[in-house]
Protein backbone atom coordinates (compact mmCIF):
# COMPACT_ATOMS: atom_id res chain seq x y z
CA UNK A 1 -13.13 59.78 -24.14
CA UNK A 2 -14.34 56.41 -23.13
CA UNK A 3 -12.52 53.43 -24.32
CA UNK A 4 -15.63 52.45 -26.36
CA UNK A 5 -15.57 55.90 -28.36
CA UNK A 6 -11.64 55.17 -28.61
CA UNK A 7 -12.71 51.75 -30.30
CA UNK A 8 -15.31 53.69 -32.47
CA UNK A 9 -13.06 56.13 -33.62
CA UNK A 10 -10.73 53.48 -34.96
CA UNK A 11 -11.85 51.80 -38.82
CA UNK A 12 -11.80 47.90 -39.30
CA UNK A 13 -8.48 47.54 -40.83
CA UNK A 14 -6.87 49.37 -37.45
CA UNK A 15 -8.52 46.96 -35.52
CA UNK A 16 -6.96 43.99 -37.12
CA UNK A 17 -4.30 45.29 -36.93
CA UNK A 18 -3.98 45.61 -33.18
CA UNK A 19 -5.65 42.62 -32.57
CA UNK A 20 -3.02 40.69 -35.01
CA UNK A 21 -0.22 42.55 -33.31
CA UNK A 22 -1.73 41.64 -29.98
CA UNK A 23 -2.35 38.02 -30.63
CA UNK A 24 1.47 37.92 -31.85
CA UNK A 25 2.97 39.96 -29.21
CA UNK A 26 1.66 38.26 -26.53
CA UNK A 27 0.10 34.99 -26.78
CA UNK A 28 1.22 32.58 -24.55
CA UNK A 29 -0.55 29.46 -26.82
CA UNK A 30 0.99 29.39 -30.36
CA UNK A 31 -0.92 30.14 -33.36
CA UNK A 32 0.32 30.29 -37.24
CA UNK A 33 -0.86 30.39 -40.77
CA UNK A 34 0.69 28.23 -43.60
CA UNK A 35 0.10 28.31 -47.39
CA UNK A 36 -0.35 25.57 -49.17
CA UNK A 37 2.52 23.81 -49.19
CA UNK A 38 2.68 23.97 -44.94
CA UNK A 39 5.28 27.31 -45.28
CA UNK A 40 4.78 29.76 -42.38
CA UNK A 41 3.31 32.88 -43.32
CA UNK A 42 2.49 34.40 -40.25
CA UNK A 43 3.37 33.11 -36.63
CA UNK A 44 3.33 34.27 -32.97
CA UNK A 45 5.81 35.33 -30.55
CA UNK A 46 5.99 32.33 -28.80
CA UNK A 47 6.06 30.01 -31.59
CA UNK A 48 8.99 31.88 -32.50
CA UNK A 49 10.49 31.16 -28.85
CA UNK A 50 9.15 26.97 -28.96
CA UNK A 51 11.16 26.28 -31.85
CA UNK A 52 14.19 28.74 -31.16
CA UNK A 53 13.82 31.05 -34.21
CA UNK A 54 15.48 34.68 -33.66
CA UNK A 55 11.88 36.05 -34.09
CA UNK A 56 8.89 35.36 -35.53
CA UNK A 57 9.11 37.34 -38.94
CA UNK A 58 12.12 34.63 -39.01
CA UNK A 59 10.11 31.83 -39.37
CA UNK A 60 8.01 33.18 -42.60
CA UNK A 61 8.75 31.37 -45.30
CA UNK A 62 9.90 28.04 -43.54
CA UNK A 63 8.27 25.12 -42.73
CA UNK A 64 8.08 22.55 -39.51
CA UNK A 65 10.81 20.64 -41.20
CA UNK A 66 13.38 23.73 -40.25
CA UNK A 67 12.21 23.29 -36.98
CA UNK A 68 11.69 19.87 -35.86
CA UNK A 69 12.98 16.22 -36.45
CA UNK A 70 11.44 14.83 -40.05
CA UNK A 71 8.71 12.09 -38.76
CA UNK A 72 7.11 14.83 -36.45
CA UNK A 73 7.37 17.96 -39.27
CA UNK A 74 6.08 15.08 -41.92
CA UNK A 75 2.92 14.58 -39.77
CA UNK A 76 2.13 17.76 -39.21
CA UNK A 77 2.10 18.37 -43.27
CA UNK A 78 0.16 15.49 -43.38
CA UNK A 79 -2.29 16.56 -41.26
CA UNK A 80 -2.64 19.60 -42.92
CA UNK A 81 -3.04 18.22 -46.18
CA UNK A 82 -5.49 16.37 -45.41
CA UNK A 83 -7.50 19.42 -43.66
CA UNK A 84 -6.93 21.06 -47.42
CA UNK A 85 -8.65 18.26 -49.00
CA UNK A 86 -11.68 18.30 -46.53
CA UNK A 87 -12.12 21.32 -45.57
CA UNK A 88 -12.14 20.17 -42.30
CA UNK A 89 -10.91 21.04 -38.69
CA UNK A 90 -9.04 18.90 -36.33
CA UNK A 91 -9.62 20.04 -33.38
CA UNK A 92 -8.02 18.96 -29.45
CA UNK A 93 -5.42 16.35 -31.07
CA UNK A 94 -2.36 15.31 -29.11
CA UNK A 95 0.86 15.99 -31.14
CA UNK A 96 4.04 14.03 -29.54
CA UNK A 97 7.40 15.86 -30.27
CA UNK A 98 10.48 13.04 -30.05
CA UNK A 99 13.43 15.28 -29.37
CA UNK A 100 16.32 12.51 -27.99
CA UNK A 101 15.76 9.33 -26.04
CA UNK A 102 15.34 11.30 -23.09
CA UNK A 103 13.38 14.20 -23.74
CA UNK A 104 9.27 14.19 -25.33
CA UNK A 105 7.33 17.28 -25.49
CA UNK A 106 3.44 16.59 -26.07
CA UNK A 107 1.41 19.35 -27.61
CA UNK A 108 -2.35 19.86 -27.64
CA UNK A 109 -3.30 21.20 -31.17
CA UNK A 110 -6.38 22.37 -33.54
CA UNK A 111 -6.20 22.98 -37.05
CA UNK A 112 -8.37 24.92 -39.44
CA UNK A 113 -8.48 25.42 -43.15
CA UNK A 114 -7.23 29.04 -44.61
CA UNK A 115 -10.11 30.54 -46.64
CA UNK A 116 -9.30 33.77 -48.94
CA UNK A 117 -11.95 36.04 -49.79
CA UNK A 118 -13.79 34.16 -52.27
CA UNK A 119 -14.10 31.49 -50.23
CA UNK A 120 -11.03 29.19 -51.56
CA UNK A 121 -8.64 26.84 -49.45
CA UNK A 122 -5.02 28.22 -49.35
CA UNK A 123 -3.88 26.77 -46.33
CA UNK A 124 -4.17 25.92 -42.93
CA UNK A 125 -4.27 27.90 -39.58
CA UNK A 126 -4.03 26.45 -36.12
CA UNK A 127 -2.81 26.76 -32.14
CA UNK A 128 -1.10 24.53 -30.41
CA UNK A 129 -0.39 24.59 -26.61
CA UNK A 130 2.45 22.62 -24.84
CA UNK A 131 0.66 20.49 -22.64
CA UNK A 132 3.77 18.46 -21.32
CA UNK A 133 4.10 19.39 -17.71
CA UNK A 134 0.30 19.16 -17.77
CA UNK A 135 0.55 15.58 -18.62
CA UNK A 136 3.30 15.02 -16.72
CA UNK A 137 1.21 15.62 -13.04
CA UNK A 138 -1.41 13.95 -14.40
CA UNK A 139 0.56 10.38 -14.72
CA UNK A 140 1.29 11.34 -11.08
CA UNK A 141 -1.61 11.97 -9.79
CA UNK A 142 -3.15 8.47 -11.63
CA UNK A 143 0.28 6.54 -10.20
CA UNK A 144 -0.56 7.85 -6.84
CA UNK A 145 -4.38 6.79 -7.41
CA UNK A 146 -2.94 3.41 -8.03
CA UNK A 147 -0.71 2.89 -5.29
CA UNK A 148 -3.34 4.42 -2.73
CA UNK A 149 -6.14 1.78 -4.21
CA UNK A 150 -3.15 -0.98 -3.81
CA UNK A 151 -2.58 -0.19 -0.54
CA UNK A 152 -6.60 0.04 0.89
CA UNK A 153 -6.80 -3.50 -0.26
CA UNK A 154 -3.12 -5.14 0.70
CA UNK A 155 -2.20 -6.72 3.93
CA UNK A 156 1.58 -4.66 4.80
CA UNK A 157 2.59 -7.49 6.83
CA UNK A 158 2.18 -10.41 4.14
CA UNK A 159 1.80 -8.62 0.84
CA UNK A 160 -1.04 -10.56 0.35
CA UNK A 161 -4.79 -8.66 -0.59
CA UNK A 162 -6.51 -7.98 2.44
CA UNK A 163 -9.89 -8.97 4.47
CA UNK A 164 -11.71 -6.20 2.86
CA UNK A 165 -10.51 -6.80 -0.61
CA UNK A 166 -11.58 -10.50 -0.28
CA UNK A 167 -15.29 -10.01 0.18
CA UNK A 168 -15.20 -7.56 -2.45
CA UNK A 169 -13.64 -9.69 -5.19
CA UNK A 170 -15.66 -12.49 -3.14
CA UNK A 171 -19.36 -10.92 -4.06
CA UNK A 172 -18.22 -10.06 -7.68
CA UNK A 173 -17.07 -13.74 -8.44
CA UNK A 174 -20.30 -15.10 -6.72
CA UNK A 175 -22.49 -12.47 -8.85
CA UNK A 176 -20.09 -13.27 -12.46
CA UNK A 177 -20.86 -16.75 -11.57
CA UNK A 178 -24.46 -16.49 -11.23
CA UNK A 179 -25.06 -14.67 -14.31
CA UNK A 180 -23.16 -16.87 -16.47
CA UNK A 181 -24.72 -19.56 -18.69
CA UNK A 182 -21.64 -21.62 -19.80
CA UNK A 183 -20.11 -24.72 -17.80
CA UNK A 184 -17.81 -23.57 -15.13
CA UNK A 185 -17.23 -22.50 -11.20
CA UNK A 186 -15.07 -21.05 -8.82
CA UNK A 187 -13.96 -22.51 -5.77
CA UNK A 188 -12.51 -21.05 -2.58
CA UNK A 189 -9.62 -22.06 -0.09
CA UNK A 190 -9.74 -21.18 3.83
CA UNK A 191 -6.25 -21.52 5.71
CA UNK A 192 -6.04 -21.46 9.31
CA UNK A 193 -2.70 -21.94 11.18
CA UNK A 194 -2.58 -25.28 13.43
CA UNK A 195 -1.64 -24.53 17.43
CA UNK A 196 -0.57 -20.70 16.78
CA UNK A 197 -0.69 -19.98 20.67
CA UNK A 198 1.40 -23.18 20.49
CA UNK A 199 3.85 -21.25 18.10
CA UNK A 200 4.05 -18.14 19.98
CA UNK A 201 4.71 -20.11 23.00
CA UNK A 202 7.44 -22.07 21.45
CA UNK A 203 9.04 -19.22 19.28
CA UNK A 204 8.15 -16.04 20.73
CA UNK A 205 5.54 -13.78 19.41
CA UNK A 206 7.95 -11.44 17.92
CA UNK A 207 8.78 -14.61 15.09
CA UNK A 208 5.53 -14.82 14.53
CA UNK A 209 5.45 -12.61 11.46
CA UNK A 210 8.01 -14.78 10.03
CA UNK A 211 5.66 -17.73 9.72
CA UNK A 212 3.34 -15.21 8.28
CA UNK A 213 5.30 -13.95 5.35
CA UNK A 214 6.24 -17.85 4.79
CA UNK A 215 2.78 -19.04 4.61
CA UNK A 216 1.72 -15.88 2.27
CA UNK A 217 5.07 -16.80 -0.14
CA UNK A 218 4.35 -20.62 -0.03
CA UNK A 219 0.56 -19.65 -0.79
CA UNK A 220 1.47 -17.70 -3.91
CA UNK A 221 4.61 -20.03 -5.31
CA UNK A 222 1.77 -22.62 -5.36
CA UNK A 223 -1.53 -20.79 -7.34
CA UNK A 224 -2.29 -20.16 -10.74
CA UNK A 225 -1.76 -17.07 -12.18
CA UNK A 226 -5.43 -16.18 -12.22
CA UNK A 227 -5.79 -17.27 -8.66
CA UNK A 228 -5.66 -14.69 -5.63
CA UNK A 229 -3.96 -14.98 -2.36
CA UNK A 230 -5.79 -12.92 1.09
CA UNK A 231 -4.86 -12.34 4.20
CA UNK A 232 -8.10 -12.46 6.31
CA UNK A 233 -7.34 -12.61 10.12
CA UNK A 234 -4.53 -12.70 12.66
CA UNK A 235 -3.44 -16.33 11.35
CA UNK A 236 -5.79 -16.94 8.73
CA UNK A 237 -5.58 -16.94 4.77
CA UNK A 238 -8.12 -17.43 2.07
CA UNK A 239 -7.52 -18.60 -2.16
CA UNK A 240 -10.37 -17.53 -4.59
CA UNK A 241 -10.08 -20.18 -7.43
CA UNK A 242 -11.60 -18.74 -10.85
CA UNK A 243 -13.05 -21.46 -13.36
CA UNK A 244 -11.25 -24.19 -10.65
CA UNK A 245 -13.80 -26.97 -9.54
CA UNK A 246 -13.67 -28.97 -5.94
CA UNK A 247 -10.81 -31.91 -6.87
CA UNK A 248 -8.36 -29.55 -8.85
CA UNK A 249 -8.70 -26.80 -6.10
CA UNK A 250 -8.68 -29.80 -3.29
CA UNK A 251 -4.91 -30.34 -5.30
CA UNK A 252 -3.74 -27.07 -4.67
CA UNK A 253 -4.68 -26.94 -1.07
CA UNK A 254 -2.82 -30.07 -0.39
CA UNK A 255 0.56 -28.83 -1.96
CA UNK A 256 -0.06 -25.79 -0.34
CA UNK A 257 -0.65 -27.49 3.23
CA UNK A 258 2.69 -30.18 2.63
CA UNK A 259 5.14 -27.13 1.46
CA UNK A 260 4.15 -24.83 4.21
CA UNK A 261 5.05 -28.24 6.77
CA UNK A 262 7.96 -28.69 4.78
CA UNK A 263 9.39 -24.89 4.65
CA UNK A 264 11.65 -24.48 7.19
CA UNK A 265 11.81 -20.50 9.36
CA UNK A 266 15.40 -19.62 9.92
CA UNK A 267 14.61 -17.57 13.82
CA UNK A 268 17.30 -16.23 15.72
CA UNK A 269 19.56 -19.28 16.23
CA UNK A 270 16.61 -21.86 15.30
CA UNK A 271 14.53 -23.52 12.94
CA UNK A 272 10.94 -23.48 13.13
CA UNK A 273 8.23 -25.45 11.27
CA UNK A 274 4.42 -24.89 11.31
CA UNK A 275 1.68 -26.87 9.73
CA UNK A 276 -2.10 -25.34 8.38
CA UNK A 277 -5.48 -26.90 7.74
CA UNK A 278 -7.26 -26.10 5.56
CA UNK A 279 -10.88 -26.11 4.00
CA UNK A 280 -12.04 -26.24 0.04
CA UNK A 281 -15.97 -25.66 -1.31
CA UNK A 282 -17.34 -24.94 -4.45
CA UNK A 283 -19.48 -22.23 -5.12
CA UNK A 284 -22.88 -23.06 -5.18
CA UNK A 285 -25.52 -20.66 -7.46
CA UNK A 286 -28.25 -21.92 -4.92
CA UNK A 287 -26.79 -20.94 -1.60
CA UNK A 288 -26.15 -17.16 -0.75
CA UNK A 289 -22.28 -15.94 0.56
CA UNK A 290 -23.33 -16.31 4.04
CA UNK A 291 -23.99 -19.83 3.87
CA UNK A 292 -21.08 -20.28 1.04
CA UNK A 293 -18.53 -18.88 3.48
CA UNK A 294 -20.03 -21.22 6.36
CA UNK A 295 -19.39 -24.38 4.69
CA UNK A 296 -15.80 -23.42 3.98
CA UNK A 297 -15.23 -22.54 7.96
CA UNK A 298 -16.88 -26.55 8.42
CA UNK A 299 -14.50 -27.90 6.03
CA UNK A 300 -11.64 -26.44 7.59
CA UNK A 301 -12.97 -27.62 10.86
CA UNK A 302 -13.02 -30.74 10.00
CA UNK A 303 -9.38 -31.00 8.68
CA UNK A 304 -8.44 -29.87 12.40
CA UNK A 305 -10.88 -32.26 13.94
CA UNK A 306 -9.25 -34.95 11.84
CA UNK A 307 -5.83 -34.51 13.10
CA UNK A 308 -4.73 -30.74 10.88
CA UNK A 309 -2.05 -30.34 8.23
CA UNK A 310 -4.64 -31.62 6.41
CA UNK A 311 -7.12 -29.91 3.68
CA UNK A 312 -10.84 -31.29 3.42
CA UNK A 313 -13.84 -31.09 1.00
């Protein structure tokens, strides 16, 4: 006998029943029918084993609130109500389970109204599946995202965002700015360190890093929160300015360029001191990026033509 004769040879009611039997022997997702007023009347296995119960005939005749802490069981029969009223499903929600400080559970659920034979609502059905560990590797996996996109686009020597990061943030400011009707401009900061083959010949190359990380910490002490701080070269650093015109940014460069003179560099038995230049413009909606970043290479230029530790518009 094949096992589609088998299944022929067996009425209707036997095969709900083995299918019922199956579903609650061995489901791994959890699946129950309440009555109207959200009391199990028929549960699975496993729903039996998520909430602790000795078994699943157990269960019949309880509710969620036997099982769970009140503000999670009083959702759930909320939920459900509501479904009553409708006559709607709710399908793919995200139930949260609060068990201690310590411990969540987070459950992915559908629920269905109960229809008897003539077509009446007298409860609800649903499944539920713990989706926790699910979740869990997920937050990972978007952390790890994170921290990989952090570190593509920040320099591990200052901290600061690097080279490649600042043309990209530099083309979307230039294109924002572009496109915008209201009042308002962004204006850009090029640092360049004064004499560095001086420094490394006074200091040592291996100190050299120091003055780094103490230009990149002066740099940000000294912005505005919506400002941000690059790393572009060997011994050069660049500001983009958001909504900052020429004179205020001009204001920041120069406390920039008198704190980094000022801060001293504790070396192995020394002190060293450095001084920058540096170079302010103003974006322009006429002039392209090329040209943009051009004039801000002449206006640091000209602070070091003019004697450095200086900044110039």
């Amino acid at each position: 006998m094949t096992v589609r004769e088998g299944f022929m040879d067996l009425n209707s009611k036997n095969i709900e029943r083995i299918v019922l039997k199956t579903i609650g022997k061995y489901s791994q997702d959890t699946v129950y029918f309440k009555d109207s007023d959200s009391r199990f009347i028929w549960v699975t296995e496993s729903h039996a084993r998520q909430v602790g119960a000795k078994n699943a005939a157990d269960m019949i005749g309880k509710s969620d609130f036997d099982y769970f802490p009140k503000e999670f069981a009083q959702s759930a029969k909320d939920t459900e109500m509501t479904i009553m009223a409708s006559g709607e499903a709710i399908v793919n929600m995200t139930e949260e389970l609060v068990l201690d400080d310590e411990t969540v559970r987070y459950f992915m659920a559908s629920k269905y109204p109960l229809y008897d034979d003539n077509g009446d609502i007298i409860g609800t059905w649903g499944m539920s599946r713990d989706i926790t560990d699910h979740l869990k590797l997920e937050n990972e996996l978007q952390e790890s995202l994170v921290k990989l996109q952090r570190l593509a686009r920040v320099d591990d020597l200052s901290g600061l965002y690097n080279r490649r990061y600042f043309y990209e943030k530099l083309e979307k400011m230039s294109s924002y700015y572009s496109e915008r009707q209201e009042e308002g401009n962004f204006s850009l900061i090029v640092i360049d360190v004064d004499d560095m083959t001086q420094v490394n010949d006074q200091y040592g190359q291996q100190n050299g890093d120091l003055f780094l990380r103490m230009i990149a910490s002066v740099m940000l002490s000294n912005c505005r929160k919506p400002d941000t701080c690059f790393r572009t070269g060997g011994d050069e650093f660049a500001i983009i300015l958001p909504g900052c015109e020429k004179v205020a940014a001009l204001g920041i460069a120069k406390r920039i360029v008198d704190a980094i003179a000022g801060t001293p560099v504790r070396l192995d038995g020394d002190v060293g001191k450095i001084t920058v230049s540096a170079g302010v413009v103003t974006f322009d909606k006429n002039s392209d990026l090329e040209e943009f970043l051009s004039n801000a290479e002449r206006k640091l230029n000209k602070s070091k033509r003019n004697g450095k530790n200086q900044a110039s518009i």
